[in-house]
Structures are given as C-alpha cells and as structure tokens.
Protein backbone atom coordinates (compact mmCIF):
# COMPACT_ATOMS: atom_id res chain seq x y z
CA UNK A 1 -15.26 23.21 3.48
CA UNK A 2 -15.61 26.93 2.30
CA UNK A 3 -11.94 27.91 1.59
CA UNK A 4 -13.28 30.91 3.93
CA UNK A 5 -14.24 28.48 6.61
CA UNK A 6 -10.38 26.89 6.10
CA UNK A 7 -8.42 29.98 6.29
CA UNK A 8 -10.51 31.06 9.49
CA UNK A 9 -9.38 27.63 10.76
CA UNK A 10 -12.84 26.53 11.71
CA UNK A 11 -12.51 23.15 13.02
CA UNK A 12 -13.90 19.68 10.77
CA UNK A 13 -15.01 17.47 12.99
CA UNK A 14 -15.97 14.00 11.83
CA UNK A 15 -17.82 10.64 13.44
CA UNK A 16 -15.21 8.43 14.92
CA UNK A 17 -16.66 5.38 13.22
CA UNK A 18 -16.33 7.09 10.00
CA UNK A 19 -12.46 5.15 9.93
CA UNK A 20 -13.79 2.07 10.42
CA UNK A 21 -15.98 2.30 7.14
CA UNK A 22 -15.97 -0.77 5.12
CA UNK A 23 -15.73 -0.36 1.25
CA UNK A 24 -19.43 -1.15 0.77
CA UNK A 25 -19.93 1.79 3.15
CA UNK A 26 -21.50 0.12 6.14
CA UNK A 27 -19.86 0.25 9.52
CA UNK A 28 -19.35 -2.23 12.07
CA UNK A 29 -20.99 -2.47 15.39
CA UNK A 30 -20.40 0.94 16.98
CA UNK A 31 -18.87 -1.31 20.19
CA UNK A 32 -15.87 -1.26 17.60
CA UNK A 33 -15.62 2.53 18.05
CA UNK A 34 -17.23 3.80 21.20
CA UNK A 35 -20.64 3.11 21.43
CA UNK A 36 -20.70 6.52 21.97
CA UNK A 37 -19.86 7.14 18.27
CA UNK A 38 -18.30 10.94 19.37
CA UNK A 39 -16.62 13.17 16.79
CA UNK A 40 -12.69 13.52 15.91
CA UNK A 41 -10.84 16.41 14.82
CA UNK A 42 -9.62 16.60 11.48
CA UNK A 43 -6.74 18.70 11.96
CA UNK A 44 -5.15 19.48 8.36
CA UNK A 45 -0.93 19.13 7.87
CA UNK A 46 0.41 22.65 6.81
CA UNK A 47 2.50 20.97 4.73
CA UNK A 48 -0.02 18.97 2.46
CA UNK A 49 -2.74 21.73 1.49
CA UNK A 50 -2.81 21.50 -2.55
CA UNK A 51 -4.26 23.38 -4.98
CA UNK A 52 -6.09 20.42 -7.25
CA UNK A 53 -4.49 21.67 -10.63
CA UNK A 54 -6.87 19.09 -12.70
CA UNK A 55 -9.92 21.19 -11.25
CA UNK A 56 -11.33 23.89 -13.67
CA UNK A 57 -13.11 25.13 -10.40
CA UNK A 58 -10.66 26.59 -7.88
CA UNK A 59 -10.84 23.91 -5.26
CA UNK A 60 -7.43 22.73 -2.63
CA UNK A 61 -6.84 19.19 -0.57
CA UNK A 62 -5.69 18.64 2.90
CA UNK A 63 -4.21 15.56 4.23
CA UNK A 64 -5.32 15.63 7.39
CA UNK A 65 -4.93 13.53 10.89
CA UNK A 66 -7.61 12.39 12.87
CA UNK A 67 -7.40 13.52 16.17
CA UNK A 68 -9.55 12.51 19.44
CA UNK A 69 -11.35 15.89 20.76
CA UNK A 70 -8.62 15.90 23.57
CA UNK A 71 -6.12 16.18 21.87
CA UNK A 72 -3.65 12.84 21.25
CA UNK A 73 -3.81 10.89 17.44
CA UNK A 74 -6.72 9.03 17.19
CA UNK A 75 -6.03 5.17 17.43
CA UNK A 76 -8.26 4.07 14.59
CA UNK A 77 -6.27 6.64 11.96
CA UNK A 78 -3.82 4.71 9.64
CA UNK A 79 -1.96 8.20 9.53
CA UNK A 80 -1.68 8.15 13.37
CA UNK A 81 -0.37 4.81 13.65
CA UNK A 82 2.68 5.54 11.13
CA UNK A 83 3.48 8.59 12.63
CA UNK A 84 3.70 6.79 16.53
CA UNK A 85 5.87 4.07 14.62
CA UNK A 86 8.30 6.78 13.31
CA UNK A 87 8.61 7.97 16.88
CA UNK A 88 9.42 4.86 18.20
CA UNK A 89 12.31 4.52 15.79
CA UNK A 90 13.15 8.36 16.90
CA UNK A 91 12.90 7.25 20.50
CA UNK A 92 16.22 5.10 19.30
CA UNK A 93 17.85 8.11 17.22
CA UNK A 94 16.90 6.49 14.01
CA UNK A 95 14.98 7.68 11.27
CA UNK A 96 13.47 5.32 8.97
CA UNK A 97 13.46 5.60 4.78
CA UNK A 98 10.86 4.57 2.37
CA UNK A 99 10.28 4.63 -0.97
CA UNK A 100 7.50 3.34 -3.02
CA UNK A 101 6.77 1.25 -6.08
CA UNK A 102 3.07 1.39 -7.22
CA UNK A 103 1.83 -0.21 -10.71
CA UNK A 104 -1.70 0.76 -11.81
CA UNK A 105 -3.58 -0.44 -15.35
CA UNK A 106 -5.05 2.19 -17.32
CA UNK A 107 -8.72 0.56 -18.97
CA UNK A 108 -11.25 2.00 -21.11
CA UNK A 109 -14.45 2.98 -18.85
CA UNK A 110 -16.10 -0.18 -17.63
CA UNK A 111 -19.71 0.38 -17.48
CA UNK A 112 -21.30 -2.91 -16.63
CA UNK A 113 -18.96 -4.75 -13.43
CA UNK A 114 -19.96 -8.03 -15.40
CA UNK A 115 -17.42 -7.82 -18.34
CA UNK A 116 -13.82 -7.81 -17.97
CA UNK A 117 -11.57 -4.76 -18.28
CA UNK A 118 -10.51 -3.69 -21.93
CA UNK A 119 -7.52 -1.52 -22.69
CA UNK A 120 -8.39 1.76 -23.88
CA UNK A 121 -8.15 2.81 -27.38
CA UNK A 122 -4.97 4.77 -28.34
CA UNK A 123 -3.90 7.66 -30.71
CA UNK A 124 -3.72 4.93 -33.14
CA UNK A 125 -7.13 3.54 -32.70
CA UNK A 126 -6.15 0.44 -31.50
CA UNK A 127 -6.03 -1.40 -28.34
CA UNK A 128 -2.61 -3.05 -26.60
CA UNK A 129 -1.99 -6.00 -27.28
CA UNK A 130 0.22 -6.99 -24.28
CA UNK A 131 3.59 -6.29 -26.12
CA UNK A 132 4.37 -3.38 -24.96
CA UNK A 133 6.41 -4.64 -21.51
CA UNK A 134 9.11 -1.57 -20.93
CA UNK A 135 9.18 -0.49 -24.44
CA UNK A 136 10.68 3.14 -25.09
CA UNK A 137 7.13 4.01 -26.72
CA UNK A 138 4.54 2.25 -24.51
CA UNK A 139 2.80 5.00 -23.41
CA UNK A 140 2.60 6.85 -26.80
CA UNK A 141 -1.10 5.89 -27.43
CA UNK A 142 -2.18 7.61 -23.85
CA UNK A 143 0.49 10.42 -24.65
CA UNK A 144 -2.38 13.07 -23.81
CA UNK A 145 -3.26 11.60 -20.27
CA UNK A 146 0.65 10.79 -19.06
CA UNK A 147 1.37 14.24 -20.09
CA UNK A 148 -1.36 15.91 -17.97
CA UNK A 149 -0.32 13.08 -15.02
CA UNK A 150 3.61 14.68 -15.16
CA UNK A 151 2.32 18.06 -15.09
CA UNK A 152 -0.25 17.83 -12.09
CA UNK A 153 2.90 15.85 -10.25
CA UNK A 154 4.93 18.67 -10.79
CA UNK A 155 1.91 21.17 -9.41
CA UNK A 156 1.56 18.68 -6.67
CA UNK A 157 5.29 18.39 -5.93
CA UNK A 158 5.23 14.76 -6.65
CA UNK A 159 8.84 13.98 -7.55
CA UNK A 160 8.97 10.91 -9.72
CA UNK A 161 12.22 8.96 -10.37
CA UNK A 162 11.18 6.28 -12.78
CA UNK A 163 7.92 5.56 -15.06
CA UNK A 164 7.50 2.33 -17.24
CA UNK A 165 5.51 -0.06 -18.63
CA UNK A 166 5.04 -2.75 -16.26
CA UNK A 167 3.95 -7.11 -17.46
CA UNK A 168 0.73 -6.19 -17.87
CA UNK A 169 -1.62 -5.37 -20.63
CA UNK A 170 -1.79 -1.33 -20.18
CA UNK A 171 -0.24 -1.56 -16.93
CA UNK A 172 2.49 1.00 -15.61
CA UNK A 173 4.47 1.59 -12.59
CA UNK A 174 6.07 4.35 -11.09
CA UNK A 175 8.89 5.40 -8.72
CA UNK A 176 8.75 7.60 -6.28
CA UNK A 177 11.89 9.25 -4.62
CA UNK A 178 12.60 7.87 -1.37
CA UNK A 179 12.12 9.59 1.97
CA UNK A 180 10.72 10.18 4.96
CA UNK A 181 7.83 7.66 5.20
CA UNK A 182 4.91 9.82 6.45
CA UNK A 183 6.02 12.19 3.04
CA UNK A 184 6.22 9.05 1.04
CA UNK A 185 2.59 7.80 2.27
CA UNK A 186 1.17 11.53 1.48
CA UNK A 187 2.64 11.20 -2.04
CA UNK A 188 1.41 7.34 -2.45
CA UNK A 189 -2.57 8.24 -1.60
CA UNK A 190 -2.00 11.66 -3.67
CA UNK A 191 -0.51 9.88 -6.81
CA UNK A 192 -3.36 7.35 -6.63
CA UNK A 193 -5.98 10.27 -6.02
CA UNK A 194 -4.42 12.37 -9.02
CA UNK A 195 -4.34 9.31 -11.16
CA UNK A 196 -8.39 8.37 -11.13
CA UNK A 197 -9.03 11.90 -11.04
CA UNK A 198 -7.02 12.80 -14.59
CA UNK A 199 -7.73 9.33 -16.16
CA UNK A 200 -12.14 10.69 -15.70
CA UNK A 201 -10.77 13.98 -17.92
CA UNK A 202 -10.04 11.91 -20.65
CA UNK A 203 -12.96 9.00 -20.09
CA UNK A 204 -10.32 6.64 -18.72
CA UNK A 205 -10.73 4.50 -15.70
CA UNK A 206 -7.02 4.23 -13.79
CA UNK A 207 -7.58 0.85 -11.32
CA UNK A 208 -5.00 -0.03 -8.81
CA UNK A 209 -6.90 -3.66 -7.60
CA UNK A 210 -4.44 -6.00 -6.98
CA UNK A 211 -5.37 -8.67 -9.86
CA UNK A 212 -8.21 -6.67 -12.71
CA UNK A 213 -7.32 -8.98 -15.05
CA UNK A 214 -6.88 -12.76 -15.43
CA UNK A 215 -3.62 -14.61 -16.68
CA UNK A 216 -2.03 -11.06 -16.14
CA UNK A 217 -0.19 -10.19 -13.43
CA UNK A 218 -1.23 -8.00 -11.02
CA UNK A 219 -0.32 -4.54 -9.24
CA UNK A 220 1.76 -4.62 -6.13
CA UNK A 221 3.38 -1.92 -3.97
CA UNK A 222 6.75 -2.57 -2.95
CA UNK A 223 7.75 -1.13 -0.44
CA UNK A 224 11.81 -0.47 0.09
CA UNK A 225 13.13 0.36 3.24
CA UNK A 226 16.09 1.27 5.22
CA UNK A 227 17.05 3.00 8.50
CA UNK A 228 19.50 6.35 9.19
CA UNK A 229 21.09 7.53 12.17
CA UNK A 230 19.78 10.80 12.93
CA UNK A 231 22.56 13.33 13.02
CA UNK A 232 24.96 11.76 11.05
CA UNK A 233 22.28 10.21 8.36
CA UNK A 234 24.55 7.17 8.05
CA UNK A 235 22.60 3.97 6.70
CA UNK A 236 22.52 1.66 9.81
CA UNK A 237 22.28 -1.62 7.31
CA UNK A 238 26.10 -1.04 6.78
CA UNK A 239 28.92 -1.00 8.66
CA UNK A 240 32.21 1.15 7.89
CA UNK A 241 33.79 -1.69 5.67
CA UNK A 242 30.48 -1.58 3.60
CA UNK A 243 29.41 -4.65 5.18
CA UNK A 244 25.65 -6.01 6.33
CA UNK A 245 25.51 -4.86 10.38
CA UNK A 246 23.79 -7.08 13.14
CA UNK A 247 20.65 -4.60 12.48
CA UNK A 248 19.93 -5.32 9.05
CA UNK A 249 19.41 -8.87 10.24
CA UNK A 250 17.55 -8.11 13.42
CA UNK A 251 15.56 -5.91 10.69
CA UNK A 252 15.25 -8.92 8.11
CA UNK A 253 14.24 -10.74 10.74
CA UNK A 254 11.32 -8.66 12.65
CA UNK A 255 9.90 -8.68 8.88
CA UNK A 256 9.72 -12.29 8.87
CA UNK A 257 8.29 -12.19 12.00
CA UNK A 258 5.33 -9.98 11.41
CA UNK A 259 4.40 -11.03 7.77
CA UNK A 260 2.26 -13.99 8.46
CA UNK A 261 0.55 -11.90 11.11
CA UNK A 262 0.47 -8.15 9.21
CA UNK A 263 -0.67 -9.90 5.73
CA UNK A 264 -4.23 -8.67 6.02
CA UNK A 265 -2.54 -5.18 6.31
CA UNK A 266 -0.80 -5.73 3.21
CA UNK A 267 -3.39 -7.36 0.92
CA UNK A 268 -6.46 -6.29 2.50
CA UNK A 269 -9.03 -7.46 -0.10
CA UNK A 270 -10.61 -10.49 -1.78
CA UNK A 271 -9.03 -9.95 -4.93
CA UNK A 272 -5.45 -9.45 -3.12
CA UNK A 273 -5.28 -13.16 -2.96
CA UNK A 274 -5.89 -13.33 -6.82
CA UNK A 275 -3.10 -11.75 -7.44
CA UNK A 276 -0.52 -13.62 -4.48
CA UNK A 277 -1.82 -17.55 -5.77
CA UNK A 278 0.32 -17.20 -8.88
CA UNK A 279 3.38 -15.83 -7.07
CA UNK A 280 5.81 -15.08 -10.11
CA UNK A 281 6.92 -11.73 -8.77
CA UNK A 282 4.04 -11.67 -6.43
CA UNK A 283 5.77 -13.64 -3.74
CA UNK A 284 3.32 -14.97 -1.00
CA UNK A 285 5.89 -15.88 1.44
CA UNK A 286 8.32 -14.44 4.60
CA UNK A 287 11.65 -15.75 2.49
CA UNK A 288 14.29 -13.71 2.19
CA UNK A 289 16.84 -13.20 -0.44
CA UNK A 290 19.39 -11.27 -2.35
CA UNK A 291 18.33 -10.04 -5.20
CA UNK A 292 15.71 -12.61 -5.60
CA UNK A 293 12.31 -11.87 -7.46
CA UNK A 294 10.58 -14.98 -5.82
CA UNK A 295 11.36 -13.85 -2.31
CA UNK A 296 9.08 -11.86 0.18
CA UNK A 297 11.41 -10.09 1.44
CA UNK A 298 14.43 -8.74 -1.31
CA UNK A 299 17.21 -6.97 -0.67
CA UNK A 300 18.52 -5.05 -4.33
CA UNK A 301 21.48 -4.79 -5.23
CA UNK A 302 23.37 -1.84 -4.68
CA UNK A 303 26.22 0.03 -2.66
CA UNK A 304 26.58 -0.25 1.15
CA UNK A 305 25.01 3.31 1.70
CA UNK A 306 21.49 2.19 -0.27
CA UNK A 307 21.50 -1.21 1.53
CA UNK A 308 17.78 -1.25 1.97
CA UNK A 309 15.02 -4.46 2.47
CA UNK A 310 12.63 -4.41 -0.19
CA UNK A 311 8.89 -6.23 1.15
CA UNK A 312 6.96 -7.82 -2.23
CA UNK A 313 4.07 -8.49 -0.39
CA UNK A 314 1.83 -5.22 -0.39
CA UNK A 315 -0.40 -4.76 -3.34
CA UNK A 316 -1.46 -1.02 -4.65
CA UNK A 317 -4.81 -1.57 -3.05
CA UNK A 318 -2.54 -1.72 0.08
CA UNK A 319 -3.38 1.77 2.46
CA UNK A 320 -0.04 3.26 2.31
CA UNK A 321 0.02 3.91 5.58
CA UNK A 322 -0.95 0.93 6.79
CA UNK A 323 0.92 -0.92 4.72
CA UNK A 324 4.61 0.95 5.67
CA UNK A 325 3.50 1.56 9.28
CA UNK A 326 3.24 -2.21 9.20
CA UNK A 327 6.29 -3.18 7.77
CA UNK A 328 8.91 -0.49 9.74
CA UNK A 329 6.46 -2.08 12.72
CA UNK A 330 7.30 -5.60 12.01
CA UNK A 331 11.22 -4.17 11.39
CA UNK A 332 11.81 -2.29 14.61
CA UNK A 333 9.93 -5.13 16.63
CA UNK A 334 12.96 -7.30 14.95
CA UNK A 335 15.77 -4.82 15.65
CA UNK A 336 14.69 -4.11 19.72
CA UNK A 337 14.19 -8.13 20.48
CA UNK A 338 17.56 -8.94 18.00
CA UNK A 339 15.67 -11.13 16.30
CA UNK A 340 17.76 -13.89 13.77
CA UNK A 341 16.31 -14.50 10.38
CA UNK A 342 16.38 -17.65 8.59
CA UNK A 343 19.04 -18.47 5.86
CA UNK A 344 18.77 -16.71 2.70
CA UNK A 345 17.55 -18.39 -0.14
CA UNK A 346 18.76 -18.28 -3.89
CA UNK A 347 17.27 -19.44 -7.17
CA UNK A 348 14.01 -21.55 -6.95
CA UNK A 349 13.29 -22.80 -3.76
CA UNK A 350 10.09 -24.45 -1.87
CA UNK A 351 8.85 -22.41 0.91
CA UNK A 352 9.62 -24.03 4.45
CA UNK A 353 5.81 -24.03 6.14
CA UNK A 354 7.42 -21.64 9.01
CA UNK A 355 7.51 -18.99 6.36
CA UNK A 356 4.33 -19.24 4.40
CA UNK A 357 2.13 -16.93 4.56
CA UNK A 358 -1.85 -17.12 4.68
CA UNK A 359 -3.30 -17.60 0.93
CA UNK A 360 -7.00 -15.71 1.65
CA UNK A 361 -8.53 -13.05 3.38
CA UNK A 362 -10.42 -15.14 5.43
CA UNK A 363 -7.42 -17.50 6.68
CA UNK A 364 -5.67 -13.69 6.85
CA UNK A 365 -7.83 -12.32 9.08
CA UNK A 366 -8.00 -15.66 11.62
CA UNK A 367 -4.23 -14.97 11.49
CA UNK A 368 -4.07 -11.31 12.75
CA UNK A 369 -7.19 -12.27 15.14
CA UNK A 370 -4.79 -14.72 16.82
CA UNK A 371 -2.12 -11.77 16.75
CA UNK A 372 -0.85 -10.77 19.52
CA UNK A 373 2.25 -9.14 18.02
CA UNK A 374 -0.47 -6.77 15.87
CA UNK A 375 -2.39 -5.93 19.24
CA UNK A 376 0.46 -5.18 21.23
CA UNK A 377 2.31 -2.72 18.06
CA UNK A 378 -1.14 -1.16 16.86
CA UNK A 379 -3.77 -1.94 19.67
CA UNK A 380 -6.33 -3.85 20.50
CA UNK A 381 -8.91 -1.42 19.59
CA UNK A 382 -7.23 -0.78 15.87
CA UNK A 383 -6.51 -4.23 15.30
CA UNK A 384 -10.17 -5.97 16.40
CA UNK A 385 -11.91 -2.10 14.82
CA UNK A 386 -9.93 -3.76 11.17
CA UNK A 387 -10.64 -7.08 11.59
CA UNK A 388 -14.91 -6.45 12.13
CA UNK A 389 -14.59 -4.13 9.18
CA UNK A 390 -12.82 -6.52 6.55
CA UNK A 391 -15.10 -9.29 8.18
CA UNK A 392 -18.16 -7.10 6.47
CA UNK A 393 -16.79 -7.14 3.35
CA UNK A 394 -15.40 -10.46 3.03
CA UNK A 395 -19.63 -11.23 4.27
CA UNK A 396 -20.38 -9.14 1.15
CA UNK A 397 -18.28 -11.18 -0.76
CA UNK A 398 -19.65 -14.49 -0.30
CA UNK A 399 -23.15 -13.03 -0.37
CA UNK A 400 -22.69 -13.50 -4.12
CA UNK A 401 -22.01 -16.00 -6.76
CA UNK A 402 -19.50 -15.55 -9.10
CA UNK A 403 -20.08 -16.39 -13.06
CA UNK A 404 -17.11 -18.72 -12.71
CA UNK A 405 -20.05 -21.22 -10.35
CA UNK A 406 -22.54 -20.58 -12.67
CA UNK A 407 -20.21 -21.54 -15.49
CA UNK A 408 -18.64 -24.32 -13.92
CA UNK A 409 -21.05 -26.16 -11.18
CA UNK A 410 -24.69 -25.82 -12.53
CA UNK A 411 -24.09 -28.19 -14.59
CA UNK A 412 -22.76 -30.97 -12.12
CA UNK A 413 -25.18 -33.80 -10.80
C-alpha cells in the first residue's frame, strides 16, 4: 500500500484462499476455502509496523492478522490459531513462554537448482571448509553481512541473546530472547525476512531448508517452552522446593501426545524428512529426556525458575506460528486431560514404536488426516485446508525425477 493509503487506515482486503497457497503457488480446490472464495481483512498489529532499514527507498512492514469480513480471526491464519491457543492457556490464568532457536546456512548465489550449494567466498578469498564449528572467528569472512544483520536487528528491535557457528559448513544459529510467543513468532518470520533480504545486498543467498546440503546436518528450530502464572509470573514447571510439579508432566506428556499427529506442522516439506532420517541432534521421535540431545522432547538444564521443555522436532522451514501454536497446543491438551508421559530416557536408547514418529511427508500427512486431536485443537477446516495444500506439493514433488534415479537406476536391467 501507499504509506498515504496506511495512515488513512484504508482497509487491505485479500482472497481467503490466498492462505491456503501452496509453495508452487497453486491453490487447492476452492471447496477448501469457501467456494465462495470471499475476501479477509488484513488488519495490521500496531505494534509490528517497521521501517525496513535495509531499504534505500523509504518503505515500512506490517505483520498483520487475517480477519473474516465480520469480524472474528480467520480460521485458515497460522497467526490466528496461536493467538486462540494463548487464550486458552489465559482462560486457565497461565501465560505461556517461548523462545526460539533458528540455524540458517549462508551460500554463495545458486543460479542453476541443479548443482549443490557452495559456501560463499570470504574476506580471505576462500571458501569454509567445515572447520569452523563455534569458533571465536567463524564469521570473520562474512564480517560485512553479520554486521549489517546486528544493525537492522537493532532497527527492528530484534533482541538477540546468542549467535554462533552451528555443525554445518557456513551454517549459524541464533538465539532469540524468550517471551511471549505471538512476540517471539513476529521476531522468528522477521529475522528470517531480514536475513534473505540483507544476504541479496551483498549477492548472498541466506537458506533456512531443513537439509541444503548432504552429509551435513541440517537447520532445525527448537522451540523451548514453559508456562507462568499470570499475576505472580511464577514458572508453573516448579514447585516451591524447586522441584518438577504434576504440570510439567501433564505438559511433557500432551507433547508426546500430539507429536506423531502435529509432525506435518513441524516439518512441513519434502526435504524436512532429509534432514530427521539421520537423527544425530535431529531427533525424529516423541522421547523425552533430561538433557538429552537424541530426545524429541529435552528438558535443559537449569534452575527451577527456567525449568522449560525444549521440542527438537521443528525445522527452520517450520511456520513459526504453526509450529509453537502446535506445540503449546499439544502441551495444554496434556495439562487439561493430566496426561502421564512415558519414562525418561538417558544415553542411547531405541525408540519404543509408541513414540516414533512418521519418517515422510506423505506417511505425515496420512497421520494428521487420521487426526482427530489436530481437528478438534485447530479445526476441521484448517486442518483438511493444510493437508490439500501440502498434498499439491508433495504431487509436485513426485512429478519429477531426481538425478540420484538417473544416477543410480538407469542403469539396472
């Protein structure tokens, strides 16, 4: 819009289908939508208009929520569905906290889709190697891009609590400060927006797939959670003595009851599953564990008052919203039904089949299909509006052969 048209507050009205557009940019049968295919208001959040500061031209941002003409949250918006999550835990005087992990690689620009990603050149005129895993100077050779990132999170008001190198080759993760988790989902999709839009400036591609590269591991988005009582903000995981409470398990357990269901939510893609079959710190499973790198489901260690459940499973082409509307879903569900989880499990282990968790998209989707769990916490018409969507692009997928066939089968009698 005209920043004119903005400040007059004209209204932005938008095709409801447009939320059910697969990545490919077709749309699914508009009985998925209303056949109707009416408009929704796009009704901006006062407090996430930004001024873009890696724009030479003046232009701003709004994160807004897509409304239905009459009024109520639309139930196809991602952005709706965490918000009527966080009211359900207000509905209990709770108050749920988030924080997220996201790890990205940073490539040279990758002009023909056929040929793997390559590391960009640095100040030094060389590429990484792959030995640069939390070293104090890893980022030195992109020193002119991660010092334009800081300063357009600081415009943003991004704050950022940790930055490293992550496992992979050019691959980084950062912290952000936990919060409230509508806040923390703004920042997530901001962060990723800023990152691909200051990686173009200096003719770098930023990629947050879940597995770019091969015999590399790949990006996730952890997402760590815990739950306040509103009023006195005391962490409900802990009791007085500094001890785990009944709800932490209920909690722990409503996660291990949704993951199986919610894991096309959390690794909504083809190439999720590339980077959950090798599950070294990718763990494709509802176990739970403390402090426990194999484990779905982690809980850190720290002091009673940050006891908080960390879920491994969401990748960073997760939608943030989505992905933490899903878990504090799956949590809550746990905590109102006082849910049990299983036993902890410590050191290497072999996942009990009640606790694995589908290992492709396709076998994901059958899963949430057969959900009744997702219809009855997100809705029939969100969950089967998904579910037609991914099913176009998982179509797509197969539509074409990979090198790997060509490579491997043509020569087979």
């Amino acid at each position: 819009m005209t920043a004119e048209g903005f400040l007059e507050g004209r209204r932005l009205q938008m095709a409801r289908g447009v939320l059910l557009q697969c990545i490919m940019g077709g749309y699914p049968p508009a009985r998925f939508y209303g056949s109707d295919d009416g408009d929704l208001a796009l009704v901006p959040d006062p407090a996430q208009i930004h001024r873009l500061p890696w724009s030479q031209q003046p232009r701003a941002l709004a994160i807004c929520d897509a409304d239905e003409l009459t009024g109520e949250s639309s139930s196809l918006s991602t952005r709706g569905q965490l918000k009527a999550v966080i009211a359900r835990y207000a509905a209990l005087g709770l108050a749920p906290v988030v924080a997220t992990e996201l790890e990205f690689f940073v490539f040279a620009p990758n002009t023909d889709p056929t040929l793997p990603f390559q590391p960009p050149l640095g100040l030094d005129g060389r590429r990484e190697d792959g030995q640069s895993a939390f070293s104090i100077s890893s980022n030195n050779g992109l020193r002119p891009f991660f010092s334009e990132v800081y300063a357009c999170m600081a415009a943003l008001g991004l704050p950022r609590d940790t930055f490293m190198h992550e496992m992979g080759v050019s691959q980084f993760e950062i912290n952000l400060l936990h919060g409230d988790p509508l806040l923390l989902a703004d920042q997530t999709l901001l962060f990723k927006h800023l990152l691909k839009e200051v990686a173009l400036k200096h003719g770098l591609t930023v990629v947050c797939m879940a597995k770019p590269l091969a015999h590399t591991p790949g990006s996730s988005m952890h997402i760590h959670q815990s739950i306040i009582e509103i009023g006195s903000g005391r962490n409900v995981f802990s009791d007085k003595a500094g001890k785990p409470t009944a709800t932490f398990r209920h909690f722990i357990a409503g996660q291990q009851a949704g993951m199986a269901d919610f894991t096309a939510l959390f690794a909504p893609n083809v190439n999720s599953y590339q980077r959950l079959c090798h599950p070294y710190a990718s763990p494709n499973n509802a176990c739970w564990s403390l402090d426990n790198r194999a484990a779905g489901l982690r809980i850190p260690a720290s002091s009673p008052a940050a006891r908080r459940v960390e879920n491994r499973l969401p990748g960073a082409d997760a939608n943030p919203y989505l992905a933490i509307a899903a878990s504090l879903a799956a949590g809550l569900y746990g905590i109102e039904h006082k849910l049990e989880p299983s036993e902890p499990i410590q050191g290497e282990f072999e996942v009990p089949d009640n606790l694995s968790l589908p290992c492709t998209l396709h076998a994901a989707l059958e899963r949430l299909k057969r959900s009744q769990l997702a219809k009855e916490l997100f809705g029939k018409e969100f969950i089967e509006g998904y579910i037609a969507s991914k099913t176009m692009e998982l179509t797509s997928f197969f539509d074409e052969i990979t090198p790997w066939e060509r490579r491997v089968l043509a020569s087979q009698a």
